[in-house]
Protein backbone atom coordinates (compact mmCIF):
# COMPACT_ATOMS: atom_id res chain seq x y z
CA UNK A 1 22.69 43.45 -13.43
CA UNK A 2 24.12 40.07 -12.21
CA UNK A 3 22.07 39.85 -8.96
CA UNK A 4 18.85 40.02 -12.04
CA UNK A 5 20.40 37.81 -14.04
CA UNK A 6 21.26 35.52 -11.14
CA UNK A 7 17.51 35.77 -9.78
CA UNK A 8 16.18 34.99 -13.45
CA UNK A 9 18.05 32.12 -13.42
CA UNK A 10 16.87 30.54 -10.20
CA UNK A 11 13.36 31.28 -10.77
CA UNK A 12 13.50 29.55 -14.22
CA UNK A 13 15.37 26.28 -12.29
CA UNK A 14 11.94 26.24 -10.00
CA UNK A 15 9.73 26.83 -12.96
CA UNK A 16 11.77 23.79 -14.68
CA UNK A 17 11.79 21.76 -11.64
CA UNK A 18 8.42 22.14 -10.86
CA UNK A 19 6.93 21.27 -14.03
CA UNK A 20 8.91 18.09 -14.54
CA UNK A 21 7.57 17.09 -11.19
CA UNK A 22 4.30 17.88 -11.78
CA UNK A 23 5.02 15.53 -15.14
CA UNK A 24 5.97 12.73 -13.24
CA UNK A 25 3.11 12.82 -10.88
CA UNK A 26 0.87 13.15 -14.24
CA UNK A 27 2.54 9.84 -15.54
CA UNK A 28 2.36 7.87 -12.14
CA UNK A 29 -1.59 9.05 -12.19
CA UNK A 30 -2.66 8.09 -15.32
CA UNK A 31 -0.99 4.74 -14.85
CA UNK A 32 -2.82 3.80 -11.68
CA UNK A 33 -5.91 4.91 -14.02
CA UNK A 34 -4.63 2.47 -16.81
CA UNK A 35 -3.81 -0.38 -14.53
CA UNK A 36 -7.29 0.27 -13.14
CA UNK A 37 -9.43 0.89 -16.92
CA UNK A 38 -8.10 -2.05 -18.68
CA UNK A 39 -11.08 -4.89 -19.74
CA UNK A 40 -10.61 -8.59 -18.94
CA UNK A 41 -10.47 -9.35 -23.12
CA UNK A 42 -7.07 -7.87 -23.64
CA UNK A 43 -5.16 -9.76 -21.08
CA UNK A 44 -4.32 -12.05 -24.04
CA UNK A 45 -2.05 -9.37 -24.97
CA UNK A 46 -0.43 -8.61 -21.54
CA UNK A 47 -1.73 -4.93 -21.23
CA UNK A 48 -2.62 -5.45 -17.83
CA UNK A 49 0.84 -6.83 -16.39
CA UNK A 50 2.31 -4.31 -18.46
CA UNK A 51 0.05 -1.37 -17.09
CA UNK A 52 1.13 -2.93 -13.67
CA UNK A 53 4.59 -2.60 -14.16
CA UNK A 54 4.72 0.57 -15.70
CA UNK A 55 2.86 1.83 -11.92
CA UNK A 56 6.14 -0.12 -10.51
CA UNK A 57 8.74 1.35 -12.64
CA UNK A 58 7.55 4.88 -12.10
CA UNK A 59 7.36 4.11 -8.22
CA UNK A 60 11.05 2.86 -8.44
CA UNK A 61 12.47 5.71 -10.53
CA UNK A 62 10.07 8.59 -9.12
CA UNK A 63 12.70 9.82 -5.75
CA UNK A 64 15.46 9.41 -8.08
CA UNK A 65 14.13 11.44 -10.59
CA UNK A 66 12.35 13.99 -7.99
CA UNK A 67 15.18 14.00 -5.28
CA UNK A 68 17.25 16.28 -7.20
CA UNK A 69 14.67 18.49 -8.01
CA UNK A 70 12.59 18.68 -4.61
CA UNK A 71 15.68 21.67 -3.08
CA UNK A 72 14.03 24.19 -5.58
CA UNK A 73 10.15 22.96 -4.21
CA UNK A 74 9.12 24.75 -1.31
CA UNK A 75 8.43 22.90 2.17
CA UNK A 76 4.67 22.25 1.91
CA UNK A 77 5.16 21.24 -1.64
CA UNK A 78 8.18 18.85 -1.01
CA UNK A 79 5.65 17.08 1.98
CA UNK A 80 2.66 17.09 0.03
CA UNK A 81 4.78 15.08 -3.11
CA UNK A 82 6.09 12.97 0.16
CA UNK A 83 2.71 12.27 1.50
CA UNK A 84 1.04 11.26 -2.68
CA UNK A 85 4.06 8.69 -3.12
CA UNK A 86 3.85 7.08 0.17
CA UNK A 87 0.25 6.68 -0.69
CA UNK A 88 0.97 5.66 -4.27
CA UNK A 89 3.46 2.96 -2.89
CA UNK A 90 0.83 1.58 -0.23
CA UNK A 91 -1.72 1.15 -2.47
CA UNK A 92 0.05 -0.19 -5.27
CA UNK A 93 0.96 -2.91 -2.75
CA UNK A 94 -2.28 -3.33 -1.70
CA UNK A 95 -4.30 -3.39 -5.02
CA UNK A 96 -1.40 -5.99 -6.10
CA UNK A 97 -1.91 -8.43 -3.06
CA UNK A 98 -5.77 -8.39 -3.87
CA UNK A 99 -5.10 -8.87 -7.51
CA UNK A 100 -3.03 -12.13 -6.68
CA UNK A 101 -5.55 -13.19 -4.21
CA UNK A 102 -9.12 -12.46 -6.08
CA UNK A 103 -8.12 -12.07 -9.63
CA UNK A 104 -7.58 -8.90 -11.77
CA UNK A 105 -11.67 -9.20 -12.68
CA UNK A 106 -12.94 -8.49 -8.98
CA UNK A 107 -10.40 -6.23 -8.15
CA UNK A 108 -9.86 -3.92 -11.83
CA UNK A 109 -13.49 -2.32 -10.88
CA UNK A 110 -12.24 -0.77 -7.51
CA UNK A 111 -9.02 0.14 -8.80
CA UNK A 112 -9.96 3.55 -10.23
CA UNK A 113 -12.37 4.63 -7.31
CA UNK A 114 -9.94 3.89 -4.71
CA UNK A 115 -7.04 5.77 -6.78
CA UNK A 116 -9.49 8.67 -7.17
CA UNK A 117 -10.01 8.32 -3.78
CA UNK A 118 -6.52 7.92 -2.16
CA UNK A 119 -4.83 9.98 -4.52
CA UNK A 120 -7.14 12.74 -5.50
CA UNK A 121 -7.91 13.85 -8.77
């Protein structure tokens, strides 16, 4: 009865663990797709620098938050999370270096196709 009870238990920790993941690579997602969707008329408001940071706080706080979690992943999951943040963190770099250089105008239009395409869907 406890070796059931004991395998219940694990199973829901991996269900749990794997769905709160999955959450936080939802929210890092959508706010590349923010950054990437917002129009030149509401920088006034500061959407943009805002959508930007929100990318880098979720960068900053995602192995922190998914470290603990990742033992109840399985190996090919744990790389394949590894391998979408490393991308994540290169091209938030990059995106950011052309936004200083060419403006957020010339750059917002490749944002989402490159996420798309870097990231998947």
């Amino acid at each position: 009865m406890r070796t059931m009870e004991a395998g219940r238990n694990r199973t829901e920790r991996r269900e749990r663990a794997a769905a709160e993941v999955r959450d936080l690579l939802a929210q890092l997602y959508r706010s590349f797709v923010l950054w990437g969707s917002l129009y030149e008329d509401v920088d006034r408001s500061g959407a943009k620098e805002r959508a930007r940071e929100r990318v880098a706080t979720l960068l900053g706080e995602f192995s922190g938050r998914y470290l603990p979690r990742s033992v109840w992943l399985e190996e090919a999951t744990r790389k394949k999370i590894e391998v979408f943040l490393k991308k994540s963190e290169g091209l938030y770099g990059e995106l950011s270096a052309e936004i200083e250089q060419q403006g957020y105008a010339r750059v917002r239009a490749t944002i989402t196709k490159r996420v798309s395409q870097e990231l998947g869907p």
